[in-house]
Protein backbone atom coordinates (compact mmCIF):
# COMPACT_ATOMS: atom_id res chain seq x y z
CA UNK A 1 0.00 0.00 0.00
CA UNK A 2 1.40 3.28 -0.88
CA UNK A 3 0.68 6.03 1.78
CA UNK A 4 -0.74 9.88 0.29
CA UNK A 5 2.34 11.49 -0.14
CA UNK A 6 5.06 8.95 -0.48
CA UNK A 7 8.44 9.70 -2.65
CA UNK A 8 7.00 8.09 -5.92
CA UNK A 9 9.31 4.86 -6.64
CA UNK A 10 12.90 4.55 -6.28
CA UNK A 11 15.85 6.04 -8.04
CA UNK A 12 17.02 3.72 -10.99
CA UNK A 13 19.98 1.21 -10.45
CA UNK A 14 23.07 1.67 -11.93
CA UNK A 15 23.47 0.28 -14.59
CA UNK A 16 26.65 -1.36 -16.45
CA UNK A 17 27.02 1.54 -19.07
CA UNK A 18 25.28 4.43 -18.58
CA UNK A 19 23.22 5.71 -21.59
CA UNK A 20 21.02 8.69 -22.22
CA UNK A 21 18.12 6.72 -21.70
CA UNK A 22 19.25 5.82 -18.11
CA UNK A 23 20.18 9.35 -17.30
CA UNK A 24 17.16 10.80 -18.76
CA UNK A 25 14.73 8.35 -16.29
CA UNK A 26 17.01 9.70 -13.07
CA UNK A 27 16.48 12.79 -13.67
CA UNK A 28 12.68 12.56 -14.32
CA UNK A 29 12.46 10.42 -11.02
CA UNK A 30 14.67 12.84 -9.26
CA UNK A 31 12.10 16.14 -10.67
CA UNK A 32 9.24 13.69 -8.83
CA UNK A 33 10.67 13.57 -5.89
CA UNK A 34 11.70 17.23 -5.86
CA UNK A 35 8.01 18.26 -6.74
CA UNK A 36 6.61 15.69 -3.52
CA UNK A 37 9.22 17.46 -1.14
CA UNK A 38 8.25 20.83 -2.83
CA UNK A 39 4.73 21.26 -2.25
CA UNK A 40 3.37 22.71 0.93
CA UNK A 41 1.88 20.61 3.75
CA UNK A 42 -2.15 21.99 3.91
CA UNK A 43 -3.48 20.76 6.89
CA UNK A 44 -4.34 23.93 8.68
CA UNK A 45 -1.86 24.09 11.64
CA UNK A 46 -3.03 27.33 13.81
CA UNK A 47 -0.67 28.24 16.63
CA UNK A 48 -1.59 30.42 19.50
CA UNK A 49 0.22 31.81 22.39
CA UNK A 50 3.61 31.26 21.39
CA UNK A 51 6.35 33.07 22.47
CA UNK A 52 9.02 33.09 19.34
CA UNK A 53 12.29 31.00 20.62
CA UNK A 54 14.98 29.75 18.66
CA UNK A 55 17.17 27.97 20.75
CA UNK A 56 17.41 26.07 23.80
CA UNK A 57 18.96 23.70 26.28
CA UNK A 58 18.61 20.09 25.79
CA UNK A 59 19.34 19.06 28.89
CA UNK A 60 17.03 22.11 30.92
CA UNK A 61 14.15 22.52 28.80
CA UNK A 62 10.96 22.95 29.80
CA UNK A 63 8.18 21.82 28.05
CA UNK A 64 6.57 25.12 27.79
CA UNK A 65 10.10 26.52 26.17
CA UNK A 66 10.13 23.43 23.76
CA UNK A 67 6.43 24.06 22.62
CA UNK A 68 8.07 27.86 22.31
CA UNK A 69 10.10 26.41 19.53
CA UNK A 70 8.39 23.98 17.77
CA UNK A 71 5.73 26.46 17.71
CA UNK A 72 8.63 29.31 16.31
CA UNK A 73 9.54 26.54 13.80
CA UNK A 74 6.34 26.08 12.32
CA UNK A 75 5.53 29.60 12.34
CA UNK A 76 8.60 30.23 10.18
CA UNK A 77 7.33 27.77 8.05
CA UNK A 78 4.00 28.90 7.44
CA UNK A 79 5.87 32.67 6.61
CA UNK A 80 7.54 30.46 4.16
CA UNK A 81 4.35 28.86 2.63
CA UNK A 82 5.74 25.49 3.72
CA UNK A 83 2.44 25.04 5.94
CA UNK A 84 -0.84 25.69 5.28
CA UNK A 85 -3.20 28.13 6.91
């Protein structure tokens, strides 16, 4: 079963000479992949009360100052249209 979202195949094997034909089918697998990894996730994160934190302790933190910056982190990437709204 193939999950929503999952890189499309595999990369082709090397084979014993290469040929155009062979290069030509890595780079179309390797333009698949980059459009899967390229597209935004829209599931409509919202985030509220954060205060914006970019770096902590690992061995102190909190799990208020860790919510801080996953909550930073996903911010940044909804400012970069790597989240949805």
């Amino acid at each position: 079963m193939t999950h929503r979202g999952a890189i499309p195949g595999r990369l082709p094997a090397a084979p014993k000479e290469y040929t155009q034909a062979w290069g030509n089918a890595l780079v179309n697998q390797l333009e698949r992949i980059h459009r899967l990894l390229s597209r935004p996730i829209n599931v409509g994160y919202t985030i509220t009360n954060v205060t914006e934190q970019r770096a902590f302790d690992a061995d102190t933190i909190t799990h208020a100052e860790l919510s801080d910056v996953v909550g930073t982190l996903m911010g940044d990437m909804k400012d970069r249209g790597m989240l949805g709204d």
